[in-house]
C-alpha atoms as a PDB file:
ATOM      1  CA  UNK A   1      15.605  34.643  -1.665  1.00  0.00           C
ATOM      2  CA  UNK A   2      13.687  37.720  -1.022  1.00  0.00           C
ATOM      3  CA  UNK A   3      10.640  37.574   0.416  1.00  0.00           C
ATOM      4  CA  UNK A   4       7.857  40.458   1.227  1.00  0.00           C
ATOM      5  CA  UNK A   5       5.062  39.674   3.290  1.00  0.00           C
ATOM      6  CA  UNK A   6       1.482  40.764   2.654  1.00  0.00           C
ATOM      7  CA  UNK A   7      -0.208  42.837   5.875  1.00  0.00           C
ATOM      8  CA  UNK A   8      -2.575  39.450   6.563  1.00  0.00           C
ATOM      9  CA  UNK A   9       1.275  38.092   8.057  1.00  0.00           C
ATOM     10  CA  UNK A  10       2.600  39.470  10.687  1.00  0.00           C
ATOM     11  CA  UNK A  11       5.961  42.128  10.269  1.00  0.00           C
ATOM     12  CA  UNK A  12       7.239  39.945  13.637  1.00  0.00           C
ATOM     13  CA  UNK A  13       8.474  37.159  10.748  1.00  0.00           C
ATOM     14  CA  UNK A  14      11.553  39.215   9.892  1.00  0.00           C
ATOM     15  CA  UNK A  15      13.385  38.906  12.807  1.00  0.00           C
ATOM     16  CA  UNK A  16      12.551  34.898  12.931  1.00  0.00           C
ATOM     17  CA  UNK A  17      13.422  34.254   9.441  1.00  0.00           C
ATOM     18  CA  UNK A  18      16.573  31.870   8.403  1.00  0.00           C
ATOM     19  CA  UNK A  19      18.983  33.245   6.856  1.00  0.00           C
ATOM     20  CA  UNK A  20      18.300  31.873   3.537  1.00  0.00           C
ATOM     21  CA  UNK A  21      15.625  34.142   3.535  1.00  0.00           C
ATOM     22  CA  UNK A  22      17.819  37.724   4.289  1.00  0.00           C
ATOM     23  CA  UNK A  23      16.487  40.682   2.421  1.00  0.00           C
ATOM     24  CA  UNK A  24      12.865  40.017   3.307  1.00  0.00           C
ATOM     25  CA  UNK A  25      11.075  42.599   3.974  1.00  0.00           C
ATOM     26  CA  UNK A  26       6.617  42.872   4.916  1.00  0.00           C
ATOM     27  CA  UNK A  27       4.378  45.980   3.755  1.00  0.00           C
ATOM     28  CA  UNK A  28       4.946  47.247   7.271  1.00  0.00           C
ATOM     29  CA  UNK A  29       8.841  47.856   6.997  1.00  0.00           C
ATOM     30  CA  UNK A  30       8.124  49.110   3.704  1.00  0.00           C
ATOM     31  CA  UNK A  31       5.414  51.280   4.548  1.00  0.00           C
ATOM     32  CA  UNK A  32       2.427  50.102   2.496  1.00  0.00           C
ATOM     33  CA  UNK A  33       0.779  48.705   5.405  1.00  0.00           C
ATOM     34  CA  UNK A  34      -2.648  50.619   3.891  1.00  0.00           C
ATOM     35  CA  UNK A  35      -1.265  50.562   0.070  1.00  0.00           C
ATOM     36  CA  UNK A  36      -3.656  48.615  -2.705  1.00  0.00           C
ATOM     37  CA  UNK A  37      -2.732  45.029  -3.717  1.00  0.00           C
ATOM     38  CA  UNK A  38      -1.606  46.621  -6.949  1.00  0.00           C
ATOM     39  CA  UNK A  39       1.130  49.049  -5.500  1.00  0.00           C
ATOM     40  CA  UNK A  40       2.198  46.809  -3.226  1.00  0.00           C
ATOM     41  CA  UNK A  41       2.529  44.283  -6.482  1.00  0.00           C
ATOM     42  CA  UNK A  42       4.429  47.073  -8.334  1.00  0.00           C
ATOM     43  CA  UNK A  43       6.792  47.633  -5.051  1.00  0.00           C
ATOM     44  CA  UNK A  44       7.430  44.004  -5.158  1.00  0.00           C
ATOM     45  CA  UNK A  45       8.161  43.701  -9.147  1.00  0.00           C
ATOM     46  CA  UNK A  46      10.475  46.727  -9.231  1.00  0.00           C
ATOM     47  CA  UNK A  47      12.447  45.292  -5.783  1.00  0.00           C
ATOM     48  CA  UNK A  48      12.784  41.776  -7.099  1.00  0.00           C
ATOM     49  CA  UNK A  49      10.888  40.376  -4.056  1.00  0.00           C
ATOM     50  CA  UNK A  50       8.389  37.187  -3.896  1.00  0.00           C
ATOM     51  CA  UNK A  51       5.270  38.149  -2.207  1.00  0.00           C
ATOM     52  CA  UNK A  52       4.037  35.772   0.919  1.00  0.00           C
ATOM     53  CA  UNK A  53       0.293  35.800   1.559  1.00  0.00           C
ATOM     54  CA  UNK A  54      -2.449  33.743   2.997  1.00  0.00           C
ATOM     55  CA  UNK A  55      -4.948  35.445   0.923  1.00  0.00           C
ATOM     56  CA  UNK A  56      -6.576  34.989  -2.695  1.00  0.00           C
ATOM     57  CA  UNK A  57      -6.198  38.325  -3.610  1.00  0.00           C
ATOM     58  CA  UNK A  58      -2.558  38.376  -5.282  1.00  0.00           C
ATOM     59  CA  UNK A  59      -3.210  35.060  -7.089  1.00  0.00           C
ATOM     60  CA  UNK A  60      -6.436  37.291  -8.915  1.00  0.00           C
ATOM     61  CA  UNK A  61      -3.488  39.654 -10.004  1.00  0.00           C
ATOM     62  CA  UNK A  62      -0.897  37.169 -11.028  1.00  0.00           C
ATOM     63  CA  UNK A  63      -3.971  35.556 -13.266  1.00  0.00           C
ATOM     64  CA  UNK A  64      -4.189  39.414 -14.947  1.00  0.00           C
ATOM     65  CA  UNK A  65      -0.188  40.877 -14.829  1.00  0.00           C
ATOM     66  CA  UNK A  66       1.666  37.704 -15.019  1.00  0.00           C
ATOM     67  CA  UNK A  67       4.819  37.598 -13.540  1.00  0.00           C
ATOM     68  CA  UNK A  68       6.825  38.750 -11.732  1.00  0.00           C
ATOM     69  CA  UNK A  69       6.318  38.788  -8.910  1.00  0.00           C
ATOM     70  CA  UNK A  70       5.679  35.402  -8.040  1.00  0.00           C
ATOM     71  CA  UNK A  71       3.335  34.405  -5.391  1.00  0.00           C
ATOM     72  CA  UNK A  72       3.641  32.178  -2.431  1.00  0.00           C
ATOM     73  CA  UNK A  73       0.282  31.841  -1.244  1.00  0.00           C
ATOM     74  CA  UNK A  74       0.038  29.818   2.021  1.00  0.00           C
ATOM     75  CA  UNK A  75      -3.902  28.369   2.197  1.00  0.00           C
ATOM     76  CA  UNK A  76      -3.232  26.171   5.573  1.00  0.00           C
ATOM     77  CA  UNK A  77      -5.888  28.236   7.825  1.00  0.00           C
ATOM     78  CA  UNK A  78      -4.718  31.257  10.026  1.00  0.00           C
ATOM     79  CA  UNK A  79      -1.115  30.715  11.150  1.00  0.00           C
ATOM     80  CA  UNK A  80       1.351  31.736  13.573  1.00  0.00           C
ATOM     81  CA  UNK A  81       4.369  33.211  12.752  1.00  0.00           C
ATOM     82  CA  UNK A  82       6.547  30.240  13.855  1.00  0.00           C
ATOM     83  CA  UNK A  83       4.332  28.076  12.080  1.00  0.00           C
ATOM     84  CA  UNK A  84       4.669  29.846   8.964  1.00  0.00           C
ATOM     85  CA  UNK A  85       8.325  29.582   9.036  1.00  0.00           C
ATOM     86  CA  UNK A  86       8.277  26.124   9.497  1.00  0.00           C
ATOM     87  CA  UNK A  87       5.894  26.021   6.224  1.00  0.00           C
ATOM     88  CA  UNK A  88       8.721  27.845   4.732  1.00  0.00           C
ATOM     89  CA  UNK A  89      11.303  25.674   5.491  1.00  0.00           C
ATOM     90  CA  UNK A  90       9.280  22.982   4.760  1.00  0.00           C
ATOM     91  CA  UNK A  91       8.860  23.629   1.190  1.00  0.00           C
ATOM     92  CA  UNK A  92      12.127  25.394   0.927  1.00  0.00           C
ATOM     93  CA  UNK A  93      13.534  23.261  -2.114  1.00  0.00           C
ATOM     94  CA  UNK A  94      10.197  23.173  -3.874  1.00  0.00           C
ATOM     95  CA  UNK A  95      10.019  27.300  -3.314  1.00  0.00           C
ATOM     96  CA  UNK A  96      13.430  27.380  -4.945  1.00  0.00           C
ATOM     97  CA  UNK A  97      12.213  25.456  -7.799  1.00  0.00           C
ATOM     98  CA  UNK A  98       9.578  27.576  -8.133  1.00  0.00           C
ATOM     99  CA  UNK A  99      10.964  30.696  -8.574  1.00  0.00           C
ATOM    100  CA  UNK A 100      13.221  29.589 -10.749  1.00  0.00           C
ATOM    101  CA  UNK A 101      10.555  28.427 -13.192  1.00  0.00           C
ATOM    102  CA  UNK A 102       9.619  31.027 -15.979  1.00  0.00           C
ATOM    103  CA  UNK A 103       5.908  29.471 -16.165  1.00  0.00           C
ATOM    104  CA  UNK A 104       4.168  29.514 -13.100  1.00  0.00           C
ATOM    105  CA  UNK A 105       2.942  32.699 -11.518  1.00  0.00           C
ATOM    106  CA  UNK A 106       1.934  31.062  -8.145  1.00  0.00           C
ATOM    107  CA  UNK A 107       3.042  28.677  -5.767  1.00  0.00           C
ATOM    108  CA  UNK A 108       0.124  27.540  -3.838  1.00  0.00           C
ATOM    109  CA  UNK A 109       0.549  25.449  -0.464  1.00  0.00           C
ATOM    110  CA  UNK A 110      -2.605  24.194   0.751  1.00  0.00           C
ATOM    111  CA  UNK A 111      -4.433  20.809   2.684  1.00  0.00           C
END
């Protein structure tokens, strides 16, 4: 399952991730730290990655393109790392099901 993260998580998470998770890869490593929400949505449609956020922003664009990429959009207030890996795991199987699904565009996880 290959993740990207968006620049609101930290680039730290890829060397804490499970291995469940290998090919992940943030808008740091990629280099689009800076890049608009719509290049880094192209980036992650033509790479085949699911993009990680804790922001609204990529939900507004999944409402517009459709899909892919999918969304996992993490509402839980401003998280650590660690604790955003344990949100991952967490949800792991549901994430899973998720991406699988052909309807849904985002996969919200909030209070």
């Amino acid at each position: 399952m290959k993740l990207f993260f968006d620049q609101n998580i930290s680039f730290r998470i890829l060397k804490y991730l499970p291995e469940k998770y290998s090919g992940s890869a943030s808008v740091k490593s990629e280099g689009l730290i800076d890049a608009p929400d719509l290049e880094i949505w192209k980036f992650a449609r033509q790479h085949g990655f699911v993009i990680v956020t804790q922001d609204s922003d990529f939900n507004d664009l999944a409402l517009i393109e459709g899909h892919p990429p999918k969304i996992i959009w993490i509402r839980l207030g401003n998280l650590g790392t660690h604790e955003i890996i344990e949100v991952l795991e967490k949800f792991h199987k549901e994430i899973q099901y998720f991406i699988q699904d052909s309807e849904h565009s985002c996969f919200e996880i909030a209070d």
